[in-house]
C-alpha atoms as a PDB file:
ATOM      1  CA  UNK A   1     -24.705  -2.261   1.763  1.00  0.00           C
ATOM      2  CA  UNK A   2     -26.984  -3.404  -0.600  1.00  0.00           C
ATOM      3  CA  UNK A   3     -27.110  -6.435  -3.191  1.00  0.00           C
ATOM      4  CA  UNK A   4     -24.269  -6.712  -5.807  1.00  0.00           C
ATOM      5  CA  UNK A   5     -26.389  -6.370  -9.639  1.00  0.00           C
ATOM      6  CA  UNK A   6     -23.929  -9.065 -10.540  1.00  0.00           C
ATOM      7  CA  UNK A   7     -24.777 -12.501  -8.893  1.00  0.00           C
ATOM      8  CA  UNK A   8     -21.336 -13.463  -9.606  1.00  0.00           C
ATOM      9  CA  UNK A   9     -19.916 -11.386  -6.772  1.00  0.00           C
ATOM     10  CA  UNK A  10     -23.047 -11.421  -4.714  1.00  0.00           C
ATOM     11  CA  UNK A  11     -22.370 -15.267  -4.292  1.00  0.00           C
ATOM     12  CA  UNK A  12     -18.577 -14.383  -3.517  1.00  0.00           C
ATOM     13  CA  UNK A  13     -19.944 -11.683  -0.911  1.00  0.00           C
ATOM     14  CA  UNK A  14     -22.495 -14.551   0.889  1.00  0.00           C
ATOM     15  CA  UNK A  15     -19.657 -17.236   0.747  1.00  0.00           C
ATOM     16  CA  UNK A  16     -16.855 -15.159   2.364  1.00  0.00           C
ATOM     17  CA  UNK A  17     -19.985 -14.051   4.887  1.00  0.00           C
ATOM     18  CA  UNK A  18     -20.263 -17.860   5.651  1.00  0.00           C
ATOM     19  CA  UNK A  19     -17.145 -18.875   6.182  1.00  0.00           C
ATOM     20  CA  UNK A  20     -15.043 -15.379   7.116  1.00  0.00           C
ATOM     21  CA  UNK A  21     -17.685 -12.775   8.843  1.00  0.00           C
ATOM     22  CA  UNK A  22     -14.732 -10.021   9.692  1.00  0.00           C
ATOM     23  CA  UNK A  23     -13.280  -9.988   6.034  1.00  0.00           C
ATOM     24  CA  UNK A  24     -17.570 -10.083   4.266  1.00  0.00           C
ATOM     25  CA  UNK A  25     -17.308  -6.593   6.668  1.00  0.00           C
ATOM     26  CA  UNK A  26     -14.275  -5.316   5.146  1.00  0.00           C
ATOM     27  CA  UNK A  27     -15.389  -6.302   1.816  1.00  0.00           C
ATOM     28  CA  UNK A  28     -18.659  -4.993   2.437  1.00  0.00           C
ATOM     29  CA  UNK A  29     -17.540  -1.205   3.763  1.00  0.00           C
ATOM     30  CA  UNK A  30     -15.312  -1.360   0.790  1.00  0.00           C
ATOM     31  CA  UNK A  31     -17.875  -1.805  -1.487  1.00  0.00           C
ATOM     32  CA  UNK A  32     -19.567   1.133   0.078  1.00  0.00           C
ATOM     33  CA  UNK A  33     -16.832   3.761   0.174  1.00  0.00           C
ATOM     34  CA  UNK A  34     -16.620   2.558  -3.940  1.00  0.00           C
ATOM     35  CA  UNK A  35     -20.084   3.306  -4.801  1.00  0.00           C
ATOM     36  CA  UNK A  36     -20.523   6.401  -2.327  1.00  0.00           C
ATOM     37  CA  UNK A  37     -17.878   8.035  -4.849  1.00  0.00           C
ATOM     38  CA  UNK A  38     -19.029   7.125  -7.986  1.00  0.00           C
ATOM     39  CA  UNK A  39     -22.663   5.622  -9.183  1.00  0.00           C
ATOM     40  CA  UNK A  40     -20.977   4.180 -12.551  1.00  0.00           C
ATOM     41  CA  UNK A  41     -19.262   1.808 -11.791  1.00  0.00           C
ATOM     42  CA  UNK A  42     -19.308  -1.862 -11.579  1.00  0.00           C
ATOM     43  CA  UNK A  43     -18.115  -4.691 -10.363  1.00  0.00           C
ATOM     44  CA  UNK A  44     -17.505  -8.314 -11.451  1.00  0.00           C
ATOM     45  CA  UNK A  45     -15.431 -11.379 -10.239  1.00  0.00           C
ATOM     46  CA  UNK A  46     -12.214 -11.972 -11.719  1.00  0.00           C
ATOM     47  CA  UNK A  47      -8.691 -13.590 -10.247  1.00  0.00           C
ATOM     48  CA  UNK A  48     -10.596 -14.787  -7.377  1.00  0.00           C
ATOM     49  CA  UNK A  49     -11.857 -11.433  -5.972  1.00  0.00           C
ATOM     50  CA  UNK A  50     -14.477  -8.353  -6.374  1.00  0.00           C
ATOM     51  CA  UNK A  51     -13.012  -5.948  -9.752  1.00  0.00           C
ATOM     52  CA  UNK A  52     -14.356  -2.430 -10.217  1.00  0.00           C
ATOM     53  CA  UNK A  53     -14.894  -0.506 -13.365  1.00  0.00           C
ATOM     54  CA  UNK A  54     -15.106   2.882 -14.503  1.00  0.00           C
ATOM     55  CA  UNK A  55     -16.020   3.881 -18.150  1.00  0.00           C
ATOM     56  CA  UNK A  56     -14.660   0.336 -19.176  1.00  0.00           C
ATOM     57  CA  UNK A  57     -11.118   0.685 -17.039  1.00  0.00           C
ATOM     58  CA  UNK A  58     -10.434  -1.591 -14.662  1.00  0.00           C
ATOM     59  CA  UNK A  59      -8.727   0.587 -11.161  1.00  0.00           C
ATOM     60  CA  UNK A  60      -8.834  -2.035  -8.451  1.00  0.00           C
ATOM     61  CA  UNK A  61     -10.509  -4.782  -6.379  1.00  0.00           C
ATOM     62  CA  UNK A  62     -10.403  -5.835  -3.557  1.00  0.00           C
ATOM     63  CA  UNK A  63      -9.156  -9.644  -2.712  1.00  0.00           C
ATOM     64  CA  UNK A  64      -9.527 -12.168   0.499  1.00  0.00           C
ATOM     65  CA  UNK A  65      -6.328 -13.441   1.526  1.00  0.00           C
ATOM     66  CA  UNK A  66      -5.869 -16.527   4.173  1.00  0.00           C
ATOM     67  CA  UNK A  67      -4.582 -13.587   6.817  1.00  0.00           C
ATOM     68  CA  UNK A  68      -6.199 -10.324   5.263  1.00  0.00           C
ATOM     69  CA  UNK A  69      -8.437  -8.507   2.705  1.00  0.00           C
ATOM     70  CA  UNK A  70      -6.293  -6.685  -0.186  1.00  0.00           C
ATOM     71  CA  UNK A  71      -7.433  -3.585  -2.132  1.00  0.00           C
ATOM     72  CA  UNK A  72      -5.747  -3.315  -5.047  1.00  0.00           C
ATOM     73  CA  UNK A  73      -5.016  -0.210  -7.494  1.00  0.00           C
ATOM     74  CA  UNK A  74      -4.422  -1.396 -11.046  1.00  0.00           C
ATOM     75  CA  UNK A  75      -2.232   1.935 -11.730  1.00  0.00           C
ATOM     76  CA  UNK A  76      -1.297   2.791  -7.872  1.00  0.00           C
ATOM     77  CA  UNK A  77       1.838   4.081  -8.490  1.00  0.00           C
ATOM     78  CA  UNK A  78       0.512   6.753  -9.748  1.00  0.00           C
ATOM     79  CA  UNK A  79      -1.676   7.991  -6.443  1.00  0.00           C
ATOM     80  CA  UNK A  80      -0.633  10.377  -3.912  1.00  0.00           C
ATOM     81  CA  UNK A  81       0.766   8.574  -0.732  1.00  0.00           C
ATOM     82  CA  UNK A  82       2.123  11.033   1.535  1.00  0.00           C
ATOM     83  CA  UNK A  83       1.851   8.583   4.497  1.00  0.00           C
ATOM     84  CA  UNK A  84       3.640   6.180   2.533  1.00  0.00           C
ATOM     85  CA  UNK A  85       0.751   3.188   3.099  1.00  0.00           C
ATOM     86  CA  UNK A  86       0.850   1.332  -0.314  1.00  0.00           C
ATOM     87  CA  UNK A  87       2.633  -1.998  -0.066  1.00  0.00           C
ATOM     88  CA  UNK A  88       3.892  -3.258  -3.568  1.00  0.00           C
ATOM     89  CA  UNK A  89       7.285  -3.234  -5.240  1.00  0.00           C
ATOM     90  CA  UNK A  90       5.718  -3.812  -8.554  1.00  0.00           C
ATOM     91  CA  UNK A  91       5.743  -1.659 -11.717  1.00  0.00           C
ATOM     92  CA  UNK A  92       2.192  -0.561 -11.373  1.00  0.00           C
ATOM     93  CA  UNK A  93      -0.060  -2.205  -8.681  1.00  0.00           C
ATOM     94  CA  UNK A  94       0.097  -1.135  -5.085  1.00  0.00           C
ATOM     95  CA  UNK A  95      -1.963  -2.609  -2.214  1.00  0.00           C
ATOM     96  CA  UNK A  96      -3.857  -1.727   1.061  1.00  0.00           C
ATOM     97  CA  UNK A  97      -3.756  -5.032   3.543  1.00  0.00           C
ATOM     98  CA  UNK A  98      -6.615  -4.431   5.887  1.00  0.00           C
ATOM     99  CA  UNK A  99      -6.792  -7.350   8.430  1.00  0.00           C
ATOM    100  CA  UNK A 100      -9.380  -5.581  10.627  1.00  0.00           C
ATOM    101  CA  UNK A 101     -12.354  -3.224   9.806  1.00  0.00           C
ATOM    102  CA  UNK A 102     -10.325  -0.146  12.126  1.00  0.00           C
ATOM    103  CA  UNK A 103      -7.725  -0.647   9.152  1.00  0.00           C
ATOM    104  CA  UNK A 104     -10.465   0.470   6.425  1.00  0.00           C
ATOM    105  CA  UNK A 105      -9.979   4.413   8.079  1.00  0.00           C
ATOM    106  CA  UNK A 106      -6.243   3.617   9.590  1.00  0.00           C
ATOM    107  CA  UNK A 107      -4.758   3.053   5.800  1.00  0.00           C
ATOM    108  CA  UNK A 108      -7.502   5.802   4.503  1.00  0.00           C
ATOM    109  CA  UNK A 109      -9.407   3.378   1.855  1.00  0.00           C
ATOM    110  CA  UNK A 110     -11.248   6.225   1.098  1.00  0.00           C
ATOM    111  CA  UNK A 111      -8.325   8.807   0.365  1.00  0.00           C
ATOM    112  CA  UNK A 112      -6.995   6.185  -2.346  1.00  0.00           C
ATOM    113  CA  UNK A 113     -10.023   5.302  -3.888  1.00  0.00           C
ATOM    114  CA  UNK A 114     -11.234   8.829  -4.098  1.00  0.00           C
ATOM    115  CA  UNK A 115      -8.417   9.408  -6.401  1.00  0.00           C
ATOM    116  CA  UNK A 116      -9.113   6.352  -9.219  1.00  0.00           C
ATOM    117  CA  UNK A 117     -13.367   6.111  -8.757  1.00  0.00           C
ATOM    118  CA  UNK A 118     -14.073  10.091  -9.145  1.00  0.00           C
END
């Protein structure tokens, strides 16, 4: 994956590499399945973790946790979830945990994203 354009989250990305090499990888393949989908968007820091953008709308982030890495979907109530893998009771959000990169295919990052990032 390359460089974040935002040194902001590229600092996040080398800390978290530092300290927590297994969640940098999740955050890192994350980042990748993002920008394979979509070439506009961006990404900045904000409540403590990684927050993409399309056409000036935030969608989701992703977040490290003490025990896991947490994708996020601003409006996930909304997506498709025949396997029933969102966590979150809330009005809007819903949430991937992924504890281990094998989780990044297991709770199909890509299927959810694919639906907010095209």
């Amino acid at each position: 994956m390359s460089l974040s354009k935002n040194e902001q989250v590229q600092k996040f990305l080398d800390d978290t590499r530092d300290s927590e090499n297994e969640k940098y990888q999740i955050l890192q393949q994350c980042r990748k399945i993002t920008f394979s989908l979509n070439n506009d968007i961006t990404e900045r820091i904000i409540y403590g973790g990684i927050m993409f953008t399309k056409e000036d709308e935030d969608f989701g982030g992703i977040f490290v946790n003490k025990k896991h890495v947490s994708f996020e979907f601003t409006n996930g109530f909304q997506l498709a979830d025949k396997n029933a893998l969102l966590e979150g009771k809330g009005k809007y959000r819903r949430h991937l945990k992924l504890k281990t990169i094998s989780d990044i295919e297991e709770k199909q990052v890509k299927y959810f994203v694919k639906q907010v990032a095209i």
